[in-house]
Protein backbone atom coordinates (compact mmCIF):
# COMPACT_ATOMS: atom_id res chain seq x y z
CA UNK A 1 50.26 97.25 77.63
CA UNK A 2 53.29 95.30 75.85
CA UNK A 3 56.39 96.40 76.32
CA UNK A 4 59.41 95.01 74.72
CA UNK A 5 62.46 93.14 76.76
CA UNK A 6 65.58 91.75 75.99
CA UNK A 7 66.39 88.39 76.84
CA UNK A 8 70.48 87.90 77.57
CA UNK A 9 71.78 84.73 77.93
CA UNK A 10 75.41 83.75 78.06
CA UNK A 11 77.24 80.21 78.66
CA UNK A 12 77.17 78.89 81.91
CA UNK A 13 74.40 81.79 83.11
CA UNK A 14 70.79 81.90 84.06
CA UNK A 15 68.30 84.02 81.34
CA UNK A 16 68.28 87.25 81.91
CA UNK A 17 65.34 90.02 80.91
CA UNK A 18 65.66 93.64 81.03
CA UNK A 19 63.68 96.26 80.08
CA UNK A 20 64.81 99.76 78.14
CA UNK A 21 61.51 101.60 79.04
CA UNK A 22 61.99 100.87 83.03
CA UNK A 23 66.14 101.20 83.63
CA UNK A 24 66.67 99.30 86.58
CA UNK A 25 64.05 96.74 86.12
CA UNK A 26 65.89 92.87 85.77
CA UNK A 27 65.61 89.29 86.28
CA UNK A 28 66.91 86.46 85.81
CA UNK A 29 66.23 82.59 85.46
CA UNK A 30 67.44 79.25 84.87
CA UNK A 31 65.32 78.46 82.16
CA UNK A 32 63.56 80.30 79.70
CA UNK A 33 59.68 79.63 80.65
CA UNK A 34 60.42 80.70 84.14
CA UNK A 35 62.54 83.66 83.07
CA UNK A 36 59.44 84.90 80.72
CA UNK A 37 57.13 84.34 83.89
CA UNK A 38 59.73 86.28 86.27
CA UNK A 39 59.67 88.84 83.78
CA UNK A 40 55.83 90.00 83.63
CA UNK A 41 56.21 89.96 87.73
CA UNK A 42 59.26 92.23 87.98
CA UNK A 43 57.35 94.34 85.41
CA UNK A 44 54.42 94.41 87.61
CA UNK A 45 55.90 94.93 90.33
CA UNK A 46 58.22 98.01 89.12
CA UNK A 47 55.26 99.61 87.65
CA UNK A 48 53.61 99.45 91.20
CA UNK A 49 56.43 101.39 92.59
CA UNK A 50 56.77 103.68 90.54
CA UNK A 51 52.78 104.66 90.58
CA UNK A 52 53.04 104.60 94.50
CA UNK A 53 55.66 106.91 94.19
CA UNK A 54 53.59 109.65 91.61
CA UNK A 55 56.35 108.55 89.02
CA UNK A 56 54.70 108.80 85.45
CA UNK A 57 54.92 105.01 83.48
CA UNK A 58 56.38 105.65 80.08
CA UNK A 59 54.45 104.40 76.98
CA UNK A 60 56.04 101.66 75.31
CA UNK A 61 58.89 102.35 72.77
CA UNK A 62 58.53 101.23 69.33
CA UNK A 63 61.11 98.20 68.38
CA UNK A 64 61.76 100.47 65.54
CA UNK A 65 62.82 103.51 67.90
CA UNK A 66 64.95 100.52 70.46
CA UNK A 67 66.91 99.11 66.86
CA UNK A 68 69.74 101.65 67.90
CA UNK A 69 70.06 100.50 71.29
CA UNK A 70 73.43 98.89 72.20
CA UNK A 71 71.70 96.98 74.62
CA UNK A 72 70.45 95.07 72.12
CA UNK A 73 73.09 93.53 70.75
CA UNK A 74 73.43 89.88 71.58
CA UNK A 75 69.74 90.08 72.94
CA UNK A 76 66.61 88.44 71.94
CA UNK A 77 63.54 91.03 71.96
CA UNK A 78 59.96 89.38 73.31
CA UNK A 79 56.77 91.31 74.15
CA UNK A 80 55.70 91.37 78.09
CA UNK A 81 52.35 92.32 78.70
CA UNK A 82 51.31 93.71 81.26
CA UNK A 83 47.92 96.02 82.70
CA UNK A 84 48.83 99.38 83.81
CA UNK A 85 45.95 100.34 86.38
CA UNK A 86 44.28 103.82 85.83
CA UNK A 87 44.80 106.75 87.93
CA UNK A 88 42.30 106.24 90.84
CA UNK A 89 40.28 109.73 90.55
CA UNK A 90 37.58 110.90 92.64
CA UNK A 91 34.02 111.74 91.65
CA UNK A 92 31.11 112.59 93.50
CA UNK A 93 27.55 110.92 93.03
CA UNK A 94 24.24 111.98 94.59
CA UNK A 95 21.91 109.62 96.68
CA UNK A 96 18.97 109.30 99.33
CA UNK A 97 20.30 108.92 102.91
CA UNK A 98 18.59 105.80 102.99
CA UNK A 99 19.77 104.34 99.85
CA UNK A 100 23.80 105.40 101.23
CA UNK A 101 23.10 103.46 104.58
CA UNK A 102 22.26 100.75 102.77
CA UNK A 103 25.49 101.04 100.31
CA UNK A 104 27.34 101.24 103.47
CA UNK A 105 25.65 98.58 104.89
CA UNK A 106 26.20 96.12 101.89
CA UNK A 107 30.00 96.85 101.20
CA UNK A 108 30.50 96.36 104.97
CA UNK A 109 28.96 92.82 104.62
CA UNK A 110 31.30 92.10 101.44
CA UNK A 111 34.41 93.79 103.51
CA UNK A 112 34.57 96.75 100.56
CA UNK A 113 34.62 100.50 101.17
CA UNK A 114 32.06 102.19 99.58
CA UNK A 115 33.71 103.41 96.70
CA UNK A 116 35.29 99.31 96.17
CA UNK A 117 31.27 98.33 96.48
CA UNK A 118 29.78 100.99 94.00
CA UNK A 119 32.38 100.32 91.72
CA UNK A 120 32.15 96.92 91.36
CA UNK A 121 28.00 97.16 91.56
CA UNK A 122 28.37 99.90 88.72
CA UNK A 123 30.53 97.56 86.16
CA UNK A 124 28.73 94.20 87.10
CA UNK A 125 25.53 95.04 85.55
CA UNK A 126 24.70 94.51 82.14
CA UNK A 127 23.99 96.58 78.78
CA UNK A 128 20.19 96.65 79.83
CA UNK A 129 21.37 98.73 83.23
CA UNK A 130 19.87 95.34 85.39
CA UNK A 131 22.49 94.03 88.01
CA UNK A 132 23.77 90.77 87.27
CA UNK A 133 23.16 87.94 90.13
């Protein structure tokens, strides 16, 4: 997802990014490549807290919508993008004994859980339903 930050810098101070979806969520650098970088990591890393603590992440705002924010003024807006991971749900699936031993036996060998092995079995095989090597 891309949400929008403001980029603040004064004389004599680092770069600083903030972000009007996430209150709260700063940083700051001496110069302007390693403030952008900075920036998609605090994003990151907010988001993660906020998921581990069942908080909802808000959609991005429109610039249009953010245009009447005094926090604006004197700021440069950029887009930081970041991925927003899924809400893990649980499903069930139905297999032979023997063919779940050997699931279990194969994530074990790969040091994945189950659901980590069948998971990433599922999505690395191709259109044709044939599991890539």
């Amino acid at each position: 997802m891309d949400y929008i930050a403001y980029l603040h810098k004064e004389r004599k101070s680092d770069y600083g990014v903030s972000f009007p979806d996430f209150p709260g969520c700063v940083t700051a650098a001496p110069t302007l490549d390693e403030a952008k970088r900075l920036a998609v990591e605090a994003l990151e890393f907010h988001i993660r807290g906020m998921l581990e603590d069942g908080d909802p992440v808000p959609m991005p705002s429109s610039l249009d919508r953010l245009a009447r924010d005094p926090a604006i003024e004197g700021a440069v807006a950029f887009l930081v993008t970041v991925e927003v991971p899924d809400k893990v749900e649980r499903f069930n699936i139905t297999a032979r004994r023997s063919q779940m031993v050997e699931i279990d036996r194969r994530a074990r060998a790969r040091g994945m859980t189950r659901s980590a092995y069948v998971v990433a079995m599922a999505l690395a095989s191709d259109a044709k339903g044939r599991a890539r090597a």
